[in-house]
N, C-alpha and C. Protein backbone atom coordinates (compact mmCIF):
# COMPACT_ATOMS: atom_id res chain seq x y z
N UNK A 1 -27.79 -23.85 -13.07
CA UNK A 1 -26.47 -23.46 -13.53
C UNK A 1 -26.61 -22.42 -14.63
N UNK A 2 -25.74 -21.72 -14.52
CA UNK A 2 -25.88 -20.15 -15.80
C UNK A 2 -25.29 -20.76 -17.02
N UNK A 3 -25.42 -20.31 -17.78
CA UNK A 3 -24.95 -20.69 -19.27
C UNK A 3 -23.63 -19.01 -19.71
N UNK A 4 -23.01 -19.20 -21.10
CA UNK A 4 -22.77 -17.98 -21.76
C UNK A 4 -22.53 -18.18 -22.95
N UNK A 5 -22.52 -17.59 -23.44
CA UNK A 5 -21.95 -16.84 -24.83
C UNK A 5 -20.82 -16.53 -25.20
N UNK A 6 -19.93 -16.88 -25.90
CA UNK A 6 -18.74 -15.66 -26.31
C UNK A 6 -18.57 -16.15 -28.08
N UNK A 7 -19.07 -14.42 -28.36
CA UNK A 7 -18.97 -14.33 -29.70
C UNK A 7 -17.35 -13.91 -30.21
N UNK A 8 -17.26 -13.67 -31.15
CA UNK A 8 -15.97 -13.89 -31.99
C UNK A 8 -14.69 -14.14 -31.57
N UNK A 9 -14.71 -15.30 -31.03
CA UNK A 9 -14.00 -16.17 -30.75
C UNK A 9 -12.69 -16.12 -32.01
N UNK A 10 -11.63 -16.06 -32.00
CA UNK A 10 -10.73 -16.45 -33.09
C UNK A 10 -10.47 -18.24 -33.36
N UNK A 11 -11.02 -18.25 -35.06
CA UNK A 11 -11.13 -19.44 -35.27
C UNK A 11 -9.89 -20.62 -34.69
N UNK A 12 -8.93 -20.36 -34.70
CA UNK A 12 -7.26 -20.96 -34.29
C UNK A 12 -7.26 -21.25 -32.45
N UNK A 13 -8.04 -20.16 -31.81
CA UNK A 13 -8.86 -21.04 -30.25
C UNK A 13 -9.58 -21.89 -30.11
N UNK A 14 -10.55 -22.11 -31.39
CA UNK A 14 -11.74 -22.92 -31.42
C UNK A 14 -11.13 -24.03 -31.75
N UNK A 15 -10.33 -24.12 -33.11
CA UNK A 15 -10.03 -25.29 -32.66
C UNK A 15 -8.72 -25.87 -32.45
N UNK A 16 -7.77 -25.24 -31.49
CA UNK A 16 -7.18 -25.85 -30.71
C UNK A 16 -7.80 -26.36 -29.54
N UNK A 17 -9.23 -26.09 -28.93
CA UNK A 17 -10.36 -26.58 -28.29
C UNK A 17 -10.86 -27.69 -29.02
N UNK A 18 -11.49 -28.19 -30.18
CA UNK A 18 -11.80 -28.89 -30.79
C UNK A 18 -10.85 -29.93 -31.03
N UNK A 19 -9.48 -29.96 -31.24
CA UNK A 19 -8.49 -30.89 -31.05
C UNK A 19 -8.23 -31.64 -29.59
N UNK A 20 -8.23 -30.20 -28.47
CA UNK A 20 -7.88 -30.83 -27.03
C UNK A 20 -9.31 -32.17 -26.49
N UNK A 21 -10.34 -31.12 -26.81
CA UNK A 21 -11.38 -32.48 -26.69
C UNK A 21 -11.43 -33.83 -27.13
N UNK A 22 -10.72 -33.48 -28.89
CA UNK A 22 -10.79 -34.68 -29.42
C UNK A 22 -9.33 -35.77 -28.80
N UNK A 23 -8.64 -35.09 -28.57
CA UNK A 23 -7.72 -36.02 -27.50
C UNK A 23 -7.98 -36.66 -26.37
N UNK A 24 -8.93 -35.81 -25.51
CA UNK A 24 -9.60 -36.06 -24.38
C UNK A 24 -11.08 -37.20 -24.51
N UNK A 25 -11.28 -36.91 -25.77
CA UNK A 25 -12.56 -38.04 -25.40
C UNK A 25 -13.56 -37.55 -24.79
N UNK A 26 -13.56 -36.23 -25.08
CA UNK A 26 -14.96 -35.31 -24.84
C UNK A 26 -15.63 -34.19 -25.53
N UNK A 27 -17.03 -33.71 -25.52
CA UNK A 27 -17.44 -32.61 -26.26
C UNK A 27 -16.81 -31.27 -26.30
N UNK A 28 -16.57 -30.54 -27.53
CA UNK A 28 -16.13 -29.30 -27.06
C UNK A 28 -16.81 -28.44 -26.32
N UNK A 29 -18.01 -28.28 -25.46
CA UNK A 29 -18.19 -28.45 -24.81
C UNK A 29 -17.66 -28.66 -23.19
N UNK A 30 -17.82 -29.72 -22.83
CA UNK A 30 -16.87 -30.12 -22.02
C UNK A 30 -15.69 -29.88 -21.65
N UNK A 31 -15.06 -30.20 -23.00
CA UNK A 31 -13.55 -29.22 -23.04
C UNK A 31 -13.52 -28.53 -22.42
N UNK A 32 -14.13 -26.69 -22.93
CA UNK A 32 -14.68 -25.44 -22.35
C UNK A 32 -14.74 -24.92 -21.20
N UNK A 33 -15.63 -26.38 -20.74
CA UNK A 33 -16.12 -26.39 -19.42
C UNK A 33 -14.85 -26.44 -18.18
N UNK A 34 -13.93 -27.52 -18.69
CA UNK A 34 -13.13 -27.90 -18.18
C UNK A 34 -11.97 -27.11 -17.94
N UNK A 35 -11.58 -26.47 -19.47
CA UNK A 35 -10.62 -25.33 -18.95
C UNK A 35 -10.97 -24.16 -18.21
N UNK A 36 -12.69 -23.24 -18.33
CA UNK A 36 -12.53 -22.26 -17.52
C UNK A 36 -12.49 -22.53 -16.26
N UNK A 37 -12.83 -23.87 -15.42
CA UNK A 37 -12.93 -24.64 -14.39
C UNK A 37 -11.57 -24.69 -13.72
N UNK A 38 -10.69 -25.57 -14.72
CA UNK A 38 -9.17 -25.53 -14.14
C UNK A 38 -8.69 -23.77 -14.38
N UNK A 39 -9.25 -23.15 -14.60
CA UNK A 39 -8.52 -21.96 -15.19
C UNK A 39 -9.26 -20.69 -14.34
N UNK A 40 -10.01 -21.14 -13.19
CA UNK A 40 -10.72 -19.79 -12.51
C UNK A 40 -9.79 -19.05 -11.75
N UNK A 41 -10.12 -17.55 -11.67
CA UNK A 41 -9.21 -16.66 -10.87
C UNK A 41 -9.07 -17.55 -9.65
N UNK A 42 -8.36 -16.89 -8.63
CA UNK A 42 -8.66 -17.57 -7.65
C UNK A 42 -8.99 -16.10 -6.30
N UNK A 43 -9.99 -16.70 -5.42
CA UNK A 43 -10.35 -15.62 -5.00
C UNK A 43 -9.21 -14.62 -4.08
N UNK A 44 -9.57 -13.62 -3.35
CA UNK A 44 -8.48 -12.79 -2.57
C UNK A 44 -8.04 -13.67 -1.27
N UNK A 45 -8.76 -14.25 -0.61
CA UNK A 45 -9.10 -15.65 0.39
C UNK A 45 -7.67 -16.38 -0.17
N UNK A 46 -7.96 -17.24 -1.33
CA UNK A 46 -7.03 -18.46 -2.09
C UNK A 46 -5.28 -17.85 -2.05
N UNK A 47 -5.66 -16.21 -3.01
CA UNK A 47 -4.39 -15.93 -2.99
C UNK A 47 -3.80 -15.33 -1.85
N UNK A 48 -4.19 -14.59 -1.25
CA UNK A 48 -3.59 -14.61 0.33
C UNK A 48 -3.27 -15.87 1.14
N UNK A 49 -3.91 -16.86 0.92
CA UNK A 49 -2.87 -18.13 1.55
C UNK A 49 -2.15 -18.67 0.33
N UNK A 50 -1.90 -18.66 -0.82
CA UNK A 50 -1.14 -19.04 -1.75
C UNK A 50 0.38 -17.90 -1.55
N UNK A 51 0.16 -16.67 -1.24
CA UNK A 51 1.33 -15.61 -1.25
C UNK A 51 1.94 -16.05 0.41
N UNK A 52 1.21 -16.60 1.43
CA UNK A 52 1.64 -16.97 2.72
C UNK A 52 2.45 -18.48 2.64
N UNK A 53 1.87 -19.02 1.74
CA UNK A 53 2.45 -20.30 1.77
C UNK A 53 3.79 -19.98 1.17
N UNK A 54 4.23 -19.12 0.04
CA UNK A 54 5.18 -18.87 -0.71
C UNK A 54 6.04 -18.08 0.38
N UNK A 55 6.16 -17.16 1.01
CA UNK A 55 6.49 -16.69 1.77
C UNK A 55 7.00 -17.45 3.11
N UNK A 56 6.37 -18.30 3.62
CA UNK A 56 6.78 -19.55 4.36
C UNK A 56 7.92 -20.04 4.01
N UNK A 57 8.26 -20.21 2.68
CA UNK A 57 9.82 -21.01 1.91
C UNK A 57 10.47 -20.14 1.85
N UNK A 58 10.75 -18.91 2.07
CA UNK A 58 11.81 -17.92 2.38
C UNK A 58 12.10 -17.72 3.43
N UNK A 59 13.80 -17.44 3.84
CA UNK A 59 14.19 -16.94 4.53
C UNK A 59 13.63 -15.72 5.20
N UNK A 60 13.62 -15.67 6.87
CA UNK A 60 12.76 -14.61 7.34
C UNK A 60 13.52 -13.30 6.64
N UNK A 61 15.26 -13.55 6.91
CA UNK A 61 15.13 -11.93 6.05
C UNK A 61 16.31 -12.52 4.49
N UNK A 62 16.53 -11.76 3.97
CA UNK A 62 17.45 -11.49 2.96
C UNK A 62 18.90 -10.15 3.21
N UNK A 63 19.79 -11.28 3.56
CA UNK A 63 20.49 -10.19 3.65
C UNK A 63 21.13 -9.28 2.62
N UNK A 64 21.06 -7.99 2.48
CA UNK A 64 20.79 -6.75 1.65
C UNK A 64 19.50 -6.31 0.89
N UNK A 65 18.60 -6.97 1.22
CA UNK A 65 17.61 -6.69 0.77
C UNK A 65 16.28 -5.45 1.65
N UNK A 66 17.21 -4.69 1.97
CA UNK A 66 16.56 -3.55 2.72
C UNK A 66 16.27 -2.95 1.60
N UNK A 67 15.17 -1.79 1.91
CA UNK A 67 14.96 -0.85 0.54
C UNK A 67 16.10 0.07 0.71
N UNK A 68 16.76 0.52 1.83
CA UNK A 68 17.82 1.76 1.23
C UNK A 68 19.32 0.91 0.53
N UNK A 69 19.64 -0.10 1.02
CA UNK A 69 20.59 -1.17 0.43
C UNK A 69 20.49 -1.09 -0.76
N UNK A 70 18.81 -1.63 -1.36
CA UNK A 70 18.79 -1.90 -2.71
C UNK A 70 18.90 -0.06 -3.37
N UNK A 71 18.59 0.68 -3.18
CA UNK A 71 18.94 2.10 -3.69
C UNK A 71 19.88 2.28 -3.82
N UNK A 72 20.89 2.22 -2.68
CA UNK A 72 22.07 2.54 -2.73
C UNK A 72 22.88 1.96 -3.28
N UNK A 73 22.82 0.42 -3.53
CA UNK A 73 23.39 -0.09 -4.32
C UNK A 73 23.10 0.03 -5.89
N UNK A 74 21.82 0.59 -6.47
CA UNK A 74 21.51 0.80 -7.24
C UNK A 74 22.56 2.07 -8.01
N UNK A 75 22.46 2.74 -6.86
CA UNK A 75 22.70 4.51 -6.86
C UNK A 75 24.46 4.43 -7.18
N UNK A 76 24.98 3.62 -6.32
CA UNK A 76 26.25 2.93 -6.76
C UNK A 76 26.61 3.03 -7.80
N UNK A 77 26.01 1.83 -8.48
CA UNK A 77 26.25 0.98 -10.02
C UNK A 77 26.04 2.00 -11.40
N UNK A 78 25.23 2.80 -10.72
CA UNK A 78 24.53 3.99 -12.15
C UNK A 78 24.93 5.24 -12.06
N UNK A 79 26.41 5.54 -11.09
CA UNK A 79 26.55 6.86 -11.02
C UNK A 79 25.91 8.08 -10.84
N UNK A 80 25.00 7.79 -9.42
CA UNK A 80 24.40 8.61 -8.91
C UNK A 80 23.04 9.02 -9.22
N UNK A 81 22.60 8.32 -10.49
CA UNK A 81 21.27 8.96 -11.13
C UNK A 81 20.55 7.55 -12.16
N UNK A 82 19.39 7.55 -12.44
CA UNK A 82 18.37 6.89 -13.27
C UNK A 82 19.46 6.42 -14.59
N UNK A 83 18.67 5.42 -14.58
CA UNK A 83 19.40 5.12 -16.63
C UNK A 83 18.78 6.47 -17.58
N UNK A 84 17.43 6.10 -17.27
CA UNK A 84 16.63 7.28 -18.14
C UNK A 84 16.70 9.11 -18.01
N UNK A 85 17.39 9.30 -17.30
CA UNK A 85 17.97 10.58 -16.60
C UNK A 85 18.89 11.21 -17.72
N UNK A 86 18.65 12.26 -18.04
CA UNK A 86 19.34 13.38 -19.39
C UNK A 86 19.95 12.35 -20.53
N UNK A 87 18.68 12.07 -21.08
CA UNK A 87 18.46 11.15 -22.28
C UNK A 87 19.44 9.68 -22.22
N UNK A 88 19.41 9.08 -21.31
CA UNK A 88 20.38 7.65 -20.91
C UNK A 88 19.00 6.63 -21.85
């Protein structure tokens, strides 16, 4: 197993780590261990079935949710042009 390092740590992480352990009933250490563990990216694999699964609970379409709909309705509401358009 690899080990690491991380230097200057801000003291107010360390020990809100040092507290969570001591709640937990384990080394900080452990702690550590435990959050980058629960806390790993997740790979492109994970999130492509995590964005499919989410996608599953939606409706196949949305009605008005075309891209020229949403423009035009945009284009509507803002009188033809950007907020940020001749200093807005």
């Amino acid at each position: 197993m690899g080990q690491a390092l991380i230097r200057n740590l801000e003291d107010e992480i360390l020990n809100d780590y040092r507290e969570a352990a001591k709640r937990n009933g384990r080394s900080l250490e452990a702690e550590l261990r435990e959050a980058l563990t629960r806390n790993r990216p997740l790979a492109a694999v994970q999130r492509r079935a995590l964005a499919d699964e989410v996608r599953a609970m939606l409706p196949a379409k949305i009605p008005g949710a075309e891209g020229a709909d949403i423009i035009r309705a945009f284009r509507d509401t803002h009188g033809g042009r950007w907020p940020d358009a001749a200093g807005d």
